[in-house]
Protein backbone atom coordinates (compact mmCIF):
# COMPACT_ATOMS: atom_id res chain seq x y z
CA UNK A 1 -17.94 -6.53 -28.30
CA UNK A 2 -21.72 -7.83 -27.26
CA UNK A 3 -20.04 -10.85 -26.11
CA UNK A 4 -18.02 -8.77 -23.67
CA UNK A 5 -20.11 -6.91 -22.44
CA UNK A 6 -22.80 -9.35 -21.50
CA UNK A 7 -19.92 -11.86 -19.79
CA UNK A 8 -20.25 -11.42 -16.58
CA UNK A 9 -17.62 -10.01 -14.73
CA UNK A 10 -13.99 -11.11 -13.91
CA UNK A 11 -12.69 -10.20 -10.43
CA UNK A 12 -10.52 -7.96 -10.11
CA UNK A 13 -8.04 -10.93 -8.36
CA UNK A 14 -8.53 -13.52 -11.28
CA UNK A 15 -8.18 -10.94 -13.85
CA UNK A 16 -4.81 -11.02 -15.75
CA UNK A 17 -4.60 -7.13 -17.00
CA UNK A 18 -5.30 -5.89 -13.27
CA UNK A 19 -2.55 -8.67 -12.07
CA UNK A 20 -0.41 -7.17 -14.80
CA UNK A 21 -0.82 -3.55 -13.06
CA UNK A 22 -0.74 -4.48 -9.93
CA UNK A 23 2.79 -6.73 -10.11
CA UNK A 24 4.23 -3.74 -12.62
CA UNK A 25 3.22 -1.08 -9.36
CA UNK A 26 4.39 -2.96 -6.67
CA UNK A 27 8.03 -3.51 -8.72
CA UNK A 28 7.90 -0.09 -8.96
CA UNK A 29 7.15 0.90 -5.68
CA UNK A 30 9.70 -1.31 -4.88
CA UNK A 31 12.08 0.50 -6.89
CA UNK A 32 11.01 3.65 -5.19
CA UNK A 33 11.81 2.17 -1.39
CA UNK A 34 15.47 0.95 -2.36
CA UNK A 35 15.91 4.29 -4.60
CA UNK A 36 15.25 6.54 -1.38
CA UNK A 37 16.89 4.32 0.76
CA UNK A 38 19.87 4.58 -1.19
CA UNK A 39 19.71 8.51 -2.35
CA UNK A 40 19.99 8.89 2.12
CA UNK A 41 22.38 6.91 2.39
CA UNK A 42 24.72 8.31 -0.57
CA UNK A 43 24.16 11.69 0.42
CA UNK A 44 24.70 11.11 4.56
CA UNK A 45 27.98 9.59 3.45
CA UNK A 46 28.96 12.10 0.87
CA UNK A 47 28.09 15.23 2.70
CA UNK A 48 26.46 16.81 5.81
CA UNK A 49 23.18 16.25 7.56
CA UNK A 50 22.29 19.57 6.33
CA UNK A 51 23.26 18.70 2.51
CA UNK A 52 21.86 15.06 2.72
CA UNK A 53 18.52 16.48 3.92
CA UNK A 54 18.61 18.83 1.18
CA UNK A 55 19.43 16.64 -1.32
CA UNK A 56 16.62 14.46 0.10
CA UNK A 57 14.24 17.39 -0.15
CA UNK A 58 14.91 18.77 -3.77
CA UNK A 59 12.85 16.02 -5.58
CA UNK A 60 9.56 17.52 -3.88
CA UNK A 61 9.87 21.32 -5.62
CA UNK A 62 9.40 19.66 -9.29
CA UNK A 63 6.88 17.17 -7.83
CA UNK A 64 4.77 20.32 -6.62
CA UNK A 65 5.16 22.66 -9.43
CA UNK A 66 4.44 19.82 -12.30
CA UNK A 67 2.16 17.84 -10.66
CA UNK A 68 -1.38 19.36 -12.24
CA UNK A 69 0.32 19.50 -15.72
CA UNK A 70 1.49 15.99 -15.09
CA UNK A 71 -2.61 15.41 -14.94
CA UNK A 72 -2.85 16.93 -17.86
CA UNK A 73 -0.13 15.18 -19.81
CA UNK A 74 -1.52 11.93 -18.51
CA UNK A 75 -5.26 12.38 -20.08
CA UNK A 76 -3.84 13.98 -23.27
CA UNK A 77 -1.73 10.84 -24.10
CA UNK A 78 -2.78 8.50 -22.08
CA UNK A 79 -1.92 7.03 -18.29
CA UNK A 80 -0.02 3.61 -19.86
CA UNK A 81 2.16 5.58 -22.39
CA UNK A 82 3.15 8.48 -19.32
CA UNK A 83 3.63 5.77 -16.98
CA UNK A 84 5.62 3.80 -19.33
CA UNK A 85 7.79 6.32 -20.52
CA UNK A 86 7.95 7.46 -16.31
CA UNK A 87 9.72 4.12 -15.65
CA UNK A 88 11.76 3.87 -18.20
CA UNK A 89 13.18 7.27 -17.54
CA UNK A 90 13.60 5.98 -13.73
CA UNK A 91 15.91 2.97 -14.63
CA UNK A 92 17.91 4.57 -16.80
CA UNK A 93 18.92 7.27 -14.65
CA UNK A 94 19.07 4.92 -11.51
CA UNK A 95 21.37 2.89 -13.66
CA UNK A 96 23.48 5.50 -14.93
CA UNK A 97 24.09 6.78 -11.41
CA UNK A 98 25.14 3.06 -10.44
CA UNK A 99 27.51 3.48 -12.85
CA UNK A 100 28.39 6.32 -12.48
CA UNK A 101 29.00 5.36 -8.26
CA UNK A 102 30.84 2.00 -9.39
CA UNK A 103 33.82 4.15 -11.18
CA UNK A 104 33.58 7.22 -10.08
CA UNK A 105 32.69 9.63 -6.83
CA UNK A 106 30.64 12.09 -8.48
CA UNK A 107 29.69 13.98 -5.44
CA UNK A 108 26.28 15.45 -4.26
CA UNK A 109 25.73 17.13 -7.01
CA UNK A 110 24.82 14.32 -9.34
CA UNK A 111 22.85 12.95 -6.32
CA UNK A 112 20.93 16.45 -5.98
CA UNK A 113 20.68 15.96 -10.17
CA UNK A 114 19.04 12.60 -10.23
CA UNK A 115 16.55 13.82 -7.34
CA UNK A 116 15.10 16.96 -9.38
CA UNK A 117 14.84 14.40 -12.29
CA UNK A 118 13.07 11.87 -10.05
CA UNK A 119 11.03 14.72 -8.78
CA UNK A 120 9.61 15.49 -12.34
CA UNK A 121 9.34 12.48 -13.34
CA UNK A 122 6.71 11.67 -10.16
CA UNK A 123 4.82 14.55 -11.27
CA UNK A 124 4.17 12.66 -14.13
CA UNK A 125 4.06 9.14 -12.63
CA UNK A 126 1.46 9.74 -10.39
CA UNK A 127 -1.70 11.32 -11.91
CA UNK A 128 -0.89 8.75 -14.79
CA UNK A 129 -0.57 5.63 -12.24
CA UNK A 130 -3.70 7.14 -10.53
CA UNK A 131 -6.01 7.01 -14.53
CA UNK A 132 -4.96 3.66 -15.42
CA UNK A 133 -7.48 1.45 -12.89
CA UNK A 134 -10.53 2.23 -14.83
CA UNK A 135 -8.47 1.65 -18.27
CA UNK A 136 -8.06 -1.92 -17.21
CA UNK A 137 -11.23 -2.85 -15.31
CA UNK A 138 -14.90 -3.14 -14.96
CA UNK A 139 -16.08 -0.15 -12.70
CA UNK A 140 -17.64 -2.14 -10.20
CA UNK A 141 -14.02 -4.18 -9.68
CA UNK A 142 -12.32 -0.68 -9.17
CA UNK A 143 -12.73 -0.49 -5.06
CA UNK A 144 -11.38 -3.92 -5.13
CA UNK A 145 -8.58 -3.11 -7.48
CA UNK A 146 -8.39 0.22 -4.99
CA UNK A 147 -7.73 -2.26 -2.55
CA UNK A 148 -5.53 -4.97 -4.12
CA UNK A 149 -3.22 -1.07 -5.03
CA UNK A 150 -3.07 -0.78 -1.19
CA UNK A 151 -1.23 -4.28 -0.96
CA UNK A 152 0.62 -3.47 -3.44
CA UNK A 153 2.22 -0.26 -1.69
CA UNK A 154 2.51 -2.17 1.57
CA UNK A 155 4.56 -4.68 0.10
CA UNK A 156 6.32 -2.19 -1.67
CA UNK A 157 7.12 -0.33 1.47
CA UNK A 158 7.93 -2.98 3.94
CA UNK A 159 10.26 -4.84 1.78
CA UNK A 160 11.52 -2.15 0.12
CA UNK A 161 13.42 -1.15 3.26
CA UNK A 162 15.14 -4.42 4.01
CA UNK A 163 15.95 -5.08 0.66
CA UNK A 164 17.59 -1.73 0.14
CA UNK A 165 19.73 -2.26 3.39
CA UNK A 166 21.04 -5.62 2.41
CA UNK A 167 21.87 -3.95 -0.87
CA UNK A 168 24.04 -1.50 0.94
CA UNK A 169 25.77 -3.50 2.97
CA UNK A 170 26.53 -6.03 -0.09
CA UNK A 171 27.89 -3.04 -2.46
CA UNK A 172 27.53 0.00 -1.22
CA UNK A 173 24.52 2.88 -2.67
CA UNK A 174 26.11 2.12 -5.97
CA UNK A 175 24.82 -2.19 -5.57
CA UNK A 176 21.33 -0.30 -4.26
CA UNK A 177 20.94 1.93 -7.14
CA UNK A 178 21.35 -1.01 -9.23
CA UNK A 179 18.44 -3.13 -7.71
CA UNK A 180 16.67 -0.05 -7.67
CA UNK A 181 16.85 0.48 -11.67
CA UNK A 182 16.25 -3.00 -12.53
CA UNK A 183 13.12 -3.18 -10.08
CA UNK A 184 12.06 -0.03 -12.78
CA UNK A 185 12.98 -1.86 -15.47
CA UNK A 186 10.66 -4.74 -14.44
CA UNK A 187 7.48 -3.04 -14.56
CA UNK A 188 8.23 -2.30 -18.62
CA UNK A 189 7.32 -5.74 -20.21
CA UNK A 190 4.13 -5.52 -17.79
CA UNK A 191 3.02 -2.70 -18.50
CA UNK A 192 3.51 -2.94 -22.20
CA UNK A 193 0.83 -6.25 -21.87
CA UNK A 194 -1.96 -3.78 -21.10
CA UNK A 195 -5.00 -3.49 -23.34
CA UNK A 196 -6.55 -0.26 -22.35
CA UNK A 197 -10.23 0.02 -22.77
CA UNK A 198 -11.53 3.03 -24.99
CA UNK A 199 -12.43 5.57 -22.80
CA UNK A 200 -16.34 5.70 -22.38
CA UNK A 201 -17.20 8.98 -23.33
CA UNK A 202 -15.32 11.07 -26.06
CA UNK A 203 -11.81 12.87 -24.86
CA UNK A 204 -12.42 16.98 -25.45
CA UNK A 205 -9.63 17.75 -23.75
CA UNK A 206 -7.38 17.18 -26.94
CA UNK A 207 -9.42 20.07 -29.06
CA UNK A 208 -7.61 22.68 -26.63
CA UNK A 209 -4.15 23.98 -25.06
CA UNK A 210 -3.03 22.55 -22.14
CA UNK A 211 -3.80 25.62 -19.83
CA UNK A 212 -7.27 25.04 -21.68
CA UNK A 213 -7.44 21.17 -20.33
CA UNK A 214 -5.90 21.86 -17.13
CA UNK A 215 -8.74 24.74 -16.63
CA UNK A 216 -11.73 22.53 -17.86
CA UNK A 217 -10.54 19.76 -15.34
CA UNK A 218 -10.35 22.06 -13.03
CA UNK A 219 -13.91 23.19 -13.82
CA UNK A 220 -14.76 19.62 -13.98
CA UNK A 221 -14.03 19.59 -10.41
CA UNK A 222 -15.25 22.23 -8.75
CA UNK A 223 -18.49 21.96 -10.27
CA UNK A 224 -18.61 18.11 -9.11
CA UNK A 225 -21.46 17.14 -6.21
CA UNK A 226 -19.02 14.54 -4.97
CA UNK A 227 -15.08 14.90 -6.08
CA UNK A 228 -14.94 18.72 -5.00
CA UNK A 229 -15.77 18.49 -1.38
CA UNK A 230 -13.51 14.87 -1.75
CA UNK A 231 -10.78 17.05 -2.44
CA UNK A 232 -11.46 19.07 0.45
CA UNK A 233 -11.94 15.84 2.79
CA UNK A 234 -8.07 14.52 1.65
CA UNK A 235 -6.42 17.87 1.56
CA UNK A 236 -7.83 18.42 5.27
CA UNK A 237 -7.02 14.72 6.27
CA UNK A 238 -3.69 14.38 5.16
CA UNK A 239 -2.59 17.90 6.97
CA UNK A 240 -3.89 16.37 9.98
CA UNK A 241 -2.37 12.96 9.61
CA UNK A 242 1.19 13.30 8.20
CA UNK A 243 2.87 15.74 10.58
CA UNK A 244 2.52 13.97 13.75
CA UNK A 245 2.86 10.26 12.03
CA UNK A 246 6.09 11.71 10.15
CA UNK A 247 7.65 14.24 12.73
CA UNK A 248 5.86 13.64 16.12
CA UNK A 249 6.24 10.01 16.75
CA UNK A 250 10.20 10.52 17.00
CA UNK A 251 9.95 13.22 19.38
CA UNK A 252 7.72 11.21 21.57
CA UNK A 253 10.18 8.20 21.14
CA UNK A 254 12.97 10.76 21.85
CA UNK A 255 11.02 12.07 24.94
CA UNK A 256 9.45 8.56 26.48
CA UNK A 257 13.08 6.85 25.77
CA UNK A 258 11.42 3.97 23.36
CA UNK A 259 14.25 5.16 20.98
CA UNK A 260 14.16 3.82 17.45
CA UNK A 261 12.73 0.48 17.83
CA UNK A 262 9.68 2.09 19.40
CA UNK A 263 9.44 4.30 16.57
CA UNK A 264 10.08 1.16 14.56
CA UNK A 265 7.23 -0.54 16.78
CA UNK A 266 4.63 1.94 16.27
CA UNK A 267 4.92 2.57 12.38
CA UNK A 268 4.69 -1.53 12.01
CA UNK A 269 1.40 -1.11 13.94
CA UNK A 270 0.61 1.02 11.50
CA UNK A 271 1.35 -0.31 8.87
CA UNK A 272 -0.16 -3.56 9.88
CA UNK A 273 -3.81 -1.52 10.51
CA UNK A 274 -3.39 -0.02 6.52
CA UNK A 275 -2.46 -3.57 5.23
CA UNK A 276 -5.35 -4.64 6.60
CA UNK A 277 -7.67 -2.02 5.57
CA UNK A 278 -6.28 -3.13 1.86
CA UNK A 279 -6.83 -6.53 2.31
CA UNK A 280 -10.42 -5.93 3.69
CA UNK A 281 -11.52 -3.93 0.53
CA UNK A 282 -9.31 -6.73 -1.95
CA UNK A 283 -11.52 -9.36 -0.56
CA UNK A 284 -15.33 -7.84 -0.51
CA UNK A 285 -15.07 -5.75 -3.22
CA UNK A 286 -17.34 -3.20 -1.62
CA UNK A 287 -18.50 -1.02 1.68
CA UNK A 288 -22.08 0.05 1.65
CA UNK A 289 -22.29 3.41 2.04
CA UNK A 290 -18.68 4.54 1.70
CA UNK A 291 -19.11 8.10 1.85
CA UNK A 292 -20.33 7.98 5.10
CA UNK A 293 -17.98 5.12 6.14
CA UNK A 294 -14.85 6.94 4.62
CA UNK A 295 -16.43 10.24 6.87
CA UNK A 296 -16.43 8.16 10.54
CA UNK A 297 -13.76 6.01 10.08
CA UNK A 298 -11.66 9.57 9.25
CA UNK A 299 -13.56 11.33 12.42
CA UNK A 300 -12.25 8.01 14.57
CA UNK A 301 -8.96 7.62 13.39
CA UNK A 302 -8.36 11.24 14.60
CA UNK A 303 -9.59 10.57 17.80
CA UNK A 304 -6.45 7.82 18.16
CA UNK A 305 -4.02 10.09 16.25
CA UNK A 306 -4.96 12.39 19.23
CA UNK A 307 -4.57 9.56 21.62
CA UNK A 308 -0.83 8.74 20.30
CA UNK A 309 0.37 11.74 22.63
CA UNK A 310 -0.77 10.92 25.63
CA UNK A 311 0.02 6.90 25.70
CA UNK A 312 2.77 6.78 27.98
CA UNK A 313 3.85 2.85 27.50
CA UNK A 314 4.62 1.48 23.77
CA UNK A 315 2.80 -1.50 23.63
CA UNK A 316 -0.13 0.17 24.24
CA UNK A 317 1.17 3.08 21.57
CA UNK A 318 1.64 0.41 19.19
CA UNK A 319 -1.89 -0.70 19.57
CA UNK A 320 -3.35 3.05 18.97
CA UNK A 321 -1.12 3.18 15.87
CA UNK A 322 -2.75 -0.06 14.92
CA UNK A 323 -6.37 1.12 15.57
CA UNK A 324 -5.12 4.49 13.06
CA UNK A 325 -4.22 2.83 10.43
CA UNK A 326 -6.52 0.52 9.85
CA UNK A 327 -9.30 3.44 10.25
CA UNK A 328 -7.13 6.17 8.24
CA UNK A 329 -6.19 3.39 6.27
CA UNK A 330 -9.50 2.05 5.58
CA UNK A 331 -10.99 6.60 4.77
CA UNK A 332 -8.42 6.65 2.63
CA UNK A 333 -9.17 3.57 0.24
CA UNK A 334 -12.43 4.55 0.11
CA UNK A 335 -11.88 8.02 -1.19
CA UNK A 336 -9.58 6.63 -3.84
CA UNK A 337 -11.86 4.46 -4.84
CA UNK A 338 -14.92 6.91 -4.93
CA UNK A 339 -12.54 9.05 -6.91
CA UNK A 340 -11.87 6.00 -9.65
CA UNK A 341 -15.75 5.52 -9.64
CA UNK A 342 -17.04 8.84 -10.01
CA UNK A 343 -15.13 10.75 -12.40
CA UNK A 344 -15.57 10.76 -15.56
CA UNK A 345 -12.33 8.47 -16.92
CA UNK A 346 -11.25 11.44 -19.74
CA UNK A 347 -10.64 13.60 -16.49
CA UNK A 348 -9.03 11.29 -13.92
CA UNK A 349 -5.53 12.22 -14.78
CA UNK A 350 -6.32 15.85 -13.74
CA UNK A 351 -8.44 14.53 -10.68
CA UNK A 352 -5.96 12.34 -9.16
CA UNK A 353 -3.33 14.76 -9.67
CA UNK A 354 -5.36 17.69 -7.73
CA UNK A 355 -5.50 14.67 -5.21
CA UNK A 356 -1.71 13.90 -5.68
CA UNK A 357 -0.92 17.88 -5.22
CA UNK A 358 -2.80 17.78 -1.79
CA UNK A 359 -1.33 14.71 -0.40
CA UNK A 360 2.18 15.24 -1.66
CA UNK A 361 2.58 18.65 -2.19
CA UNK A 362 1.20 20.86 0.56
CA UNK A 363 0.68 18.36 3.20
CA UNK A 364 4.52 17.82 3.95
CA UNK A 365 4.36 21.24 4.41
CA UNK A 366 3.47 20.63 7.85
CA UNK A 367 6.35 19.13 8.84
CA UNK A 368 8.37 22.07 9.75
CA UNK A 369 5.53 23.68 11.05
CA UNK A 370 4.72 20.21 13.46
CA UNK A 371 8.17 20.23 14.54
CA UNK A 372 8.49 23.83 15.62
CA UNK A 373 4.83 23.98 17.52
CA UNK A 374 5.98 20.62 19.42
CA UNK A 375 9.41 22.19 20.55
CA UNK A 376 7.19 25.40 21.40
CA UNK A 377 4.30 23.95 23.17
CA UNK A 378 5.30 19.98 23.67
CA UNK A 379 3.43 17.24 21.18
CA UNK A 380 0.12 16.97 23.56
CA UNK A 381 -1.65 20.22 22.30
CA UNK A 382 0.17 19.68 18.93
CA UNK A 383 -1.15 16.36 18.46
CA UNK A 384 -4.85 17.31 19.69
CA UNK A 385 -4.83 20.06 16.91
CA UNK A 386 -3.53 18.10 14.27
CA UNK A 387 -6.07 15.28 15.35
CA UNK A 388 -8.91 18.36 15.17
CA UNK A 389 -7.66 18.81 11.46
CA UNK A 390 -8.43 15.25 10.91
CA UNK A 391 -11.98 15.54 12.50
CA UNK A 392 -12.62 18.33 10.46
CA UNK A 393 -12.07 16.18 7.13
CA UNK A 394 -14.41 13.68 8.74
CA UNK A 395 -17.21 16.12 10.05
CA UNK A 396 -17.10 17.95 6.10
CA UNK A 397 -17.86 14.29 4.40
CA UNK A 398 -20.53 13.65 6.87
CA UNK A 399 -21.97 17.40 5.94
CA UNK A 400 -21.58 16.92 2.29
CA UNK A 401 -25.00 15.27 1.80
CA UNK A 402 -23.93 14.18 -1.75
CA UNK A 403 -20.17 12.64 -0.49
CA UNK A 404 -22.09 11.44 2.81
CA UNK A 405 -24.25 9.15 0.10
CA UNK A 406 -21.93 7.92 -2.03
CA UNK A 407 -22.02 4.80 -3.12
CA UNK A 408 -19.80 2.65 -4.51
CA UNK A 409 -21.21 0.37 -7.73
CA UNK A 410 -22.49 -3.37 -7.07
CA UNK A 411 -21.38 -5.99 -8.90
């Protein structure tokens, strides 16, 4: 053990447990692209737009509703073990349902069925994904492994797409559901490689109940100089960000006539601007003073979210998309990894799924609400206040003298 400690560090790159993580997440993520892809495109064909958008939407009710025990489950037993178990239940109810869709039509009802399952299961998945980082790293590689996460779900998402589509068009949703659960089943032998440090400081949370641990995490993080506001700062982002990224951009495709490449045009713009945000924290490792960097790069990045509505020619939208994501993209790296850094390890399941809740839960709750105020008052004034949610986040980290200082750890 003296050995180990006095070796000096491995990056997080060259290190073979974080490349274990990181290929076992991005196979899953994977999994998660072609599985959506597919769920859409079994239910559009099986039923209404109505149902399919139902179907699509049933998987978020569990999500919400499980999501802070899911913390709790996660620090009780342990992130691998939960996100283990997570995937295995994932391929073999992907590849059930591909079986299921090769002989038979089951209908939308096994479709709606898989989704609550899928649903649950996330609200275990993620708070558990979110704990393992410091698990399997040194704590001054975690904003790089923060980072090299952000490829990961890139990847994930861009290829995910593609792939899914090709899948379809080779064999149908039942062919996609099939990739989908073997893409689940790769992350297994990965994951099982881990060897999980001991967690630095001993676990209390086992002595109790679980309303007990979920209430003392809770405590944990309201009483926190840094992760409460942090909370605050994401919740506040994200209901900024995700309506007009997720609902406005096709109306103002719809009403400029860019149609769905243009939509297609601005997302890869910003996508591109997150990648890159990713790849800039996977190669240094560290931003001085990330508080305060995570704080203005929030406050500008709302400024072009605002600036979306009232770019009348695509190339130049697809620029302004760029210049969001790489500065949301870039805020919201940061605050993950301040998150990894600064809690306390034996509470990060609970942490990340408060942070989970927020970003999942009750921020696609805007998308209704986006949709109706465009239709009521047009996507200028819509975006502006959505872009003033943003600048709030941004103005409260700046304010928050203790998140305005954070720092991430040198190595």
């Amino acid at each position: 053990m003296t050995a180990t400690a006095e070796a000096p560090a491995r990056p997080a790159h060259r290190d073979p447990q974080v490349l274990r993580w990181l290929g076992a997440y991005t196979a899953s993520t994977l999994g998660d692209s072609v599985y959506y892809l597919a769920l859409s495109w079994a239910a559009v064909s099986d039923g209404t737009p109505a149902q399919a958008g139902l179907v699509m939407a049933v998987s978020a009710v569990p999500r919400a509703l499980l999501m802070l025990g899911g913390g709790v489950v996660a620090d009780r037993l342990g992130p691998r073990r939960v996100v283990i178990a997570s995937d295995t239940v994932r391929a073999l109810v992907v590849l059930g349902l591909a079986a299921t869709l090769f002989l038979a039509s089951p209908g939308l009802w096994a479709l709606a069925a898989v989704a609550l399952v899928f649903g649950a299961v996330d609200a275990l998945f993620l708070p558990a994904v979110g704990a393992l980082p410091p698990r399997i790293a040194d704590r001054d590689q975690l904003a790089r492994v923060q980072g090299m996460r952000g490829i990961g779900h890139r990847a994930g998402a861009v290829l995910g797409a593609p792939l899914g589509g090709l899948a379809v068009a080779v064999g149908g949703p039942a062919t996609a559901f099939g990739v989908a659960g073997a893409l689940f089943a790769l992350s297994l032998p990965l994951l099982g490689a881990l060897r999980l440090r001991p967690l630095p400081t001993p676990d209390e949370a086992r002595d109790g109940t679980a309303l007990r641990d979920l209430a003392d995490g809770l405590r944990y993080l309201r009483g926190h100089r840094v992760l409460g506001p942090l909370m605050i700062v994401v919740l506040l982002g994200d209901l900024g960000f995700v309506g007009p990224l997720n609902v406005g951009l096709a109306v103002l495709s719809e009403q400029r006539g860019w149609g769905a490449s243009g939509i297609g045009w601005i997302l890869a713009g910003f996508g591109a601007g997150a990648g890159a945000a990713s790849l800039l924290l996977a190669v240094r490792g560290r931003v001085p003073r990330a508080g305060a960097v995570s704080g203005w790069t929030l406050t500008a990045g709302a400024v072009a979210i605002g600036a979306l509505a009232f770019t009348p020619h695509l190339p130049v939208a697809a620029a302004v998309a760029l210049a969001v994501g790489l500065l949301a993209g870039l805020s919201g790296a940061l605050c993950n990894a301040l998150v990894q850094t600064e809690c306390d390890p034996a509470y990060l399941g609970r942490v990340t799924a408060v942070s989970s809740l927020a970003s999942l839960g009750v921020a696609p709750l805007s998308f209704p609400v986006t949709g109706a105020a465009i239709g009521l008052w047009g996507a200028g004034p819509v975006f502006a206040v959505s872009a003033s949610v943003c600048a709030l986040a941004g103005v409260h980290a700046l304010a928050t003298p203790a998140l305005r200082r954070a720092e991430l750890p040198p190595y």
